[in-house]
N, C-alpha and C. Protein backbone atom coordinates (compact mmCIF):
# COMPACT_ATOMS: atom_id res chain seq x y z
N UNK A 1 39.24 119.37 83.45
CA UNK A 1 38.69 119.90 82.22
C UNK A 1 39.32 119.14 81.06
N UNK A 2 38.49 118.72 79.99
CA UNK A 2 39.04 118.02 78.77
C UNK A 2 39.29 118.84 78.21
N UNK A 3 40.08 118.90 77.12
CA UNK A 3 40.37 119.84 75.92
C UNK A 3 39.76 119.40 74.55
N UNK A 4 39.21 119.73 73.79
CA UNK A 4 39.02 119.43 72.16
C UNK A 4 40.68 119.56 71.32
N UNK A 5 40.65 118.95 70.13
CA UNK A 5 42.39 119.41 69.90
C UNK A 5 41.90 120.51 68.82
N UNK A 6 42.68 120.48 67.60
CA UNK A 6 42.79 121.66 67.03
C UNK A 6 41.61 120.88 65.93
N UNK A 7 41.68 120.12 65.34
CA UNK A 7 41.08 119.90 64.06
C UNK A 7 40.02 118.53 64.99
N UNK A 8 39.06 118.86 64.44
CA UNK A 8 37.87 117.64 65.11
C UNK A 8 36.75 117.24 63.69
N UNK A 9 37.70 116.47 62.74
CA UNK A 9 36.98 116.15 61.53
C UNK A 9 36.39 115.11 61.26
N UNK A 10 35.53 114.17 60.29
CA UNK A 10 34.92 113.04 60.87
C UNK A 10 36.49 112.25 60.71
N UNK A 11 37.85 112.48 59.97
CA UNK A 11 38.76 111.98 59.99
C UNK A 11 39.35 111.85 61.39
N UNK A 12 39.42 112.75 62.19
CA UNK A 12 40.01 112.64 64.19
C UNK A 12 38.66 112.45 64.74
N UNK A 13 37.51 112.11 64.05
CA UNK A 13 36.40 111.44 64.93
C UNK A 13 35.77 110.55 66.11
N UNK A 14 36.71 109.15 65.50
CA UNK A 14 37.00 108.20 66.66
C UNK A 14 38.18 108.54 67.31
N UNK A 15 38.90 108.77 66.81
CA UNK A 15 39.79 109.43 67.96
C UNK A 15 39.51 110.00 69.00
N UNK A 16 38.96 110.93 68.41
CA UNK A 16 38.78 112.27 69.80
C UNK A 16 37.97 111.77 70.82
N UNK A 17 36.79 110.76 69.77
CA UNK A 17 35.55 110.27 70.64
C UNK A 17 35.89 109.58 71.90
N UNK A 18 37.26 108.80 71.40
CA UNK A 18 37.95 107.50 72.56
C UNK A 18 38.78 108.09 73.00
N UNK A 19 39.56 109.21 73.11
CA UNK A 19 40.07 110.29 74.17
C UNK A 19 39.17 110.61 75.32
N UNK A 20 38.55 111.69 74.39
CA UNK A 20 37.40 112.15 75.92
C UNK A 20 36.74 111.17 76.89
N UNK A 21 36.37 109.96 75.76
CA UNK A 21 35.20 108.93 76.74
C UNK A 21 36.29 108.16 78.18
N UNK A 22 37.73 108.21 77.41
CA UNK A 22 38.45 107.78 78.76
C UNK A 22 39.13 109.06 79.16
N UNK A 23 39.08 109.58 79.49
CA UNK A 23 39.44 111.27 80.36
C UNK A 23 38.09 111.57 81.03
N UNK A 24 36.47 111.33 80.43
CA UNK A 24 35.54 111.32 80.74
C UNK A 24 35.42 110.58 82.41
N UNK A 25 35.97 109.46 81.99
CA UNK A 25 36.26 108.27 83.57
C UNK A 25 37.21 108.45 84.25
N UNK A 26 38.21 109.36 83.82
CA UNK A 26 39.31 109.56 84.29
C UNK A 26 39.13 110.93 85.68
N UNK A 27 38.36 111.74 84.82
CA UNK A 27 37.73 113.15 85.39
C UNK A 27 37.57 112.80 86.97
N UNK A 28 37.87 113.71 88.24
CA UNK A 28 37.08 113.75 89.19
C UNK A 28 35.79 113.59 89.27
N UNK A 29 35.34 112.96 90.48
CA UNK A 29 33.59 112.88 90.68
C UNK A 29 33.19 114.44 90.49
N UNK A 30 31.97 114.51 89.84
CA UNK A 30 31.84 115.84 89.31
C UNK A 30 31.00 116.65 88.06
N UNK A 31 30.75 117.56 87.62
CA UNK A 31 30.98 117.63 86.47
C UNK A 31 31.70 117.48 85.81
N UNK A 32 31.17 116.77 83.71
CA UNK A 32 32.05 117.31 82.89
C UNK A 32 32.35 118.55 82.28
N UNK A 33 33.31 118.82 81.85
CA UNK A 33 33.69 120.05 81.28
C UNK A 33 34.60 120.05 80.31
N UNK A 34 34.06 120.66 79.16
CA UNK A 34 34.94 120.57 78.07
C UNK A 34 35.06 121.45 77.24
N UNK A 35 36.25 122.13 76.98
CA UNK A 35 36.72 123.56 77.05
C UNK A 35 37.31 123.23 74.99
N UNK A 36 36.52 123.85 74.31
CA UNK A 36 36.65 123.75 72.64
C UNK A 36 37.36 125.18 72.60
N UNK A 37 38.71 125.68 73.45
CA UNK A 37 38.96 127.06 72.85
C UNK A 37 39.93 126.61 72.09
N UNK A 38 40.43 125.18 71.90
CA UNK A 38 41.80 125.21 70.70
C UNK A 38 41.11 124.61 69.44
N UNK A 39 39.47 124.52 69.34
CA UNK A 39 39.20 124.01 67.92
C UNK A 39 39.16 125.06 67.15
N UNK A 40 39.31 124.91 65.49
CA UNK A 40 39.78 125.75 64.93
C UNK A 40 39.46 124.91 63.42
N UNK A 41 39.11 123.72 62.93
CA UNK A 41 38.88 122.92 61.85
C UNK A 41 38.04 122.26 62.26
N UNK A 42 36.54 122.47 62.04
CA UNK A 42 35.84 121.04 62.46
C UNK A 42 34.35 121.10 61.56
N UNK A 43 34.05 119.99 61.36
CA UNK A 43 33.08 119.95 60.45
C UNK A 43 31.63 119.28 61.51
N UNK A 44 30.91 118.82 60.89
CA UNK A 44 29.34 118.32 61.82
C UNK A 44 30.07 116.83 62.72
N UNK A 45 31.21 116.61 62.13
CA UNK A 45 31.38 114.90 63.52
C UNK A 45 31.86 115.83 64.75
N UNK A 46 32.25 116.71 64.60
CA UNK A 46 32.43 117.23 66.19
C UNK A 46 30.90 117.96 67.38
N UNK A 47 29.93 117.78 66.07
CA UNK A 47 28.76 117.98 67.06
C UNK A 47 28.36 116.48 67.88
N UNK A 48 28.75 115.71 66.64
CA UNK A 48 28.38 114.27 67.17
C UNK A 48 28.86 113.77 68.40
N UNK A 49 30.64 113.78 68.18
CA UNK A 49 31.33 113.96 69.54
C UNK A 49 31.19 114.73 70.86
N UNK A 50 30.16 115.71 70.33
CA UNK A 50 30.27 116.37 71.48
C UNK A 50 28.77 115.67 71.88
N UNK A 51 28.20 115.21 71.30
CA UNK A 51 26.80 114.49 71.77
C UNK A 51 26.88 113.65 72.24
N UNK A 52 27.84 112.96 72.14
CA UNK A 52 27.86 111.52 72.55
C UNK A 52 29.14 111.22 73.83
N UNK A 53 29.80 112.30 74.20
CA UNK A 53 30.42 113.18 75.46
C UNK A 53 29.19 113.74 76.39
N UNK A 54 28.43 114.24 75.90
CA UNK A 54 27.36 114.45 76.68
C UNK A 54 26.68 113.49 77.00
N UNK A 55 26.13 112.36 75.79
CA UNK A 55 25.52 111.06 76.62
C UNK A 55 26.09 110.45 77.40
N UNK A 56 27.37 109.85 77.43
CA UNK A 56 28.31 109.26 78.37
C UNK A 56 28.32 110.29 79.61
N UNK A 57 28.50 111.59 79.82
CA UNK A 57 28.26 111.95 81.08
C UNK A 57 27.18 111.66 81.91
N UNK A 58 25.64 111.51 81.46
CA UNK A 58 24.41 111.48 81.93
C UNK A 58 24.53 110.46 82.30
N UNK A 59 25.00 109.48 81.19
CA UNK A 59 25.22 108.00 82.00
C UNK A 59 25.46 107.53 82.98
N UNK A 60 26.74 108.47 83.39
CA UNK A 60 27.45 108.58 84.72
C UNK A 60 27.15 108.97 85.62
N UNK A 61 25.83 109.83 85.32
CA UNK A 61 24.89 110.62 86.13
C UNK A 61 25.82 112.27 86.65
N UNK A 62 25.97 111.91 85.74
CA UNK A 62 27.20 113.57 85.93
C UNK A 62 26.56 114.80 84.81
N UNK A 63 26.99 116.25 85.49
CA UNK A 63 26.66 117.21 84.27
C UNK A 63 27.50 117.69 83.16
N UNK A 64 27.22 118.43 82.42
CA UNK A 64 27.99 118.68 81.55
C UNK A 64 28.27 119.51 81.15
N UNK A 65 28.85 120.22 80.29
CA UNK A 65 29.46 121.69 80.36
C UNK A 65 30.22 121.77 78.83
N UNK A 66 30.20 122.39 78.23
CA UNK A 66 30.54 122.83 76.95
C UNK A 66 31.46 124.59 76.73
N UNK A 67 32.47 124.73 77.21
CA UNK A 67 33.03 126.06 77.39
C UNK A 67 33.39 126.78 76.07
N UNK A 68 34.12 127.86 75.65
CA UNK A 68 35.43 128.63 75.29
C UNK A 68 34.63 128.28 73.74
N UNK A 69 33.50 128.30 73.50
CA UNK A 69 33.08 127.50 71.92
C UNK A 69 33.43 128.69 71.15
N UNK A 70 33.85 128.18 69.64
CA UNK A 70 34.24 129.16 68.84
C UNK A 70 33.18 129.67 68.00
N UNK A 71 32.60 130.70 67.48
CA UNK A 71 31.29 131.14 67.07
C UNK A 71 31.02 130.27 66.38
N UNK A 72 31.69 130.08 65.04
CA UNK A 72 31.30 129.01 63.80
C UNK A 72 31.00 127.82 64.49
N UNK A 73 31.28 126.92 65.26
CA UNK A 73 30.87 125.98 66.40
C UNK A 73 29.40 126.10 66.77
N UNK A 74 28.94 127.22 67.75
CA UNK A 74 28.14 127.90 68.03
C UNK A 74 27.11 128.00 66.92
N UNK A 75 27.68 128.49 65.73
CA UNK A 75 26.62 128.83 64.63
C UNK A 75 26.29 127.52 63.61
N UNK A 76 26.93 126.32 63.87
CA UNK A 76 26.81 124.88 63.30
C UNK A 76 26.07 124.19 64.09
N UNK A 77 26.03 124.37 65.29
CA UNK A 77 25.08 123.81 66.47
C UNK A 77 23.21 124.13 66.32
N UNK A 78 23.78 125.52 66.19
CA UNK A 78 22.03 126.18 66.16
C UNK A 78 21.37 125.54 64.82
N UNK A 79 22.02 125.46 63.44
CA UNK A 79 22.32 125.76 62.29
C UNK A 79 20.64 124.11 62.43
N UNK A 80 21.96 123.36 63.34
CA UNK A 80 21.56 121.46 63.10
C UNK A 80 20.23 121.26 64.27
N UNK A 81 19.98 122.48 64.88
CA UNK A 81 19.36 122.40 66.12
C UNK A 81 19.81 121.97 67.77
N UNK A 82 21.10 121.80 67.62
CA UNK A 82 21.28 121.10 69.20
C UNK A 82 21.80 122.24 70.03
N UNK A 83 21.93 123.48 69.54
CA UNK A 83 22.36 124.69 69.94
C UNK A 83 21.70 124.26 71.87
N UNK A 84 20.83 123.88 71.73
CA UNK A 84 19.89 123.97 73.28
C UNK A 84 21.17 122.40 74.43
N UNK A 85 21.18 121.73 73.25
CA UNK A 85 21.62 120.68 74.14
C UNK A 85 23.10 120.48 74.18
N UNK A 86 23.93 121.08 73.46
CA UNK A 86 25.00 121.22 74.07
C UNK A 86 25.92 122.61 74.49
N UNK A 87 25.06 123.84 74.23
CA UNK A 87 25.64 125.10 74.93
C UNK A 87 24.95 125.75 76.26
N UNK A 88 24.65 125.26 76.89
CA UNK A 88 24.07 125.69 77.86
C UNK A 88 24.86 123.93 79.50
N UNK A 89 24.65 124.46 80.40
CA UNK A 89 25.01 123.60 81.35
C UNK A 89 24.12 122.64 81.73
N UNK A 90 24.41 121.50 81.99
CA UNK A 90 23.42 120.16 82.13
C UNK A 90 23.36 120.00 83.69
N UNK A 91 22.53 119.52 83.99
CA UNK A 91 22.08 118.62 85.43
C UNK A 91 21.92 117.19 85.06
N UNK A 92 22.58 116.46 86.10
CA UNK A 92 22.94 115.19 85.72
C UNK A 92 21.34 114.37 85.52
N UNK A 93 21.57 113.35 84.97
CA UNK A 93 20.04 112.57 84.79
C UNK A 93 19.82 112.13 85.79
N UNK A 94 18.64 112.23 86.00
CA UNK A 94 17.66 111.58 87.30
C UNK A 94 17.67 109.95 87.84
């Protein structure tokens, strides 16, 4: 399971992005899974990150998984529309 850290702003953007994408490869064969219960500061680049964590899994042909989300998270997702594509569980691409 990856972790999100505490603050995911477009300032820890590339950061976080080049964390997960190598923990992403690092992960067991498998699903991904990525557990946002320590975010707590994050503005719209952490939807991005989390989009582009999700593309890199499909890539891999792996699923994906979005856990522990904090409502305001939740309510920024729906807000932008991707509420469908990153809170709910993926099946890897075909």
């Amino acid at each position: 399971m990856l972790l999100l850290p505490t603050t995911l702003t477009l300032r820890e953007a590339r950061d976080t992005q080049r964390m997960l994408a190598q923990g992403l490869q690092a992960e067991p064969a498998g699903g991904v899974v990525i557990s946002a219960s320590g975010l707590q500061h994050f503005d719209t680049s952490a939807l991005a990150v989390l989009l582009e964590c999700q593309r890199l899994a499909q890539a891999f042909g792996r699923a994906f998984e979005l856990r522990d989300v904090p409502p305001k998270l939740a309510a920024l997702a729906k807000l932008y529309g991707v509420d469908g594509l990153l809170l709910r569980a993926k099946v890897p691409a075909a």
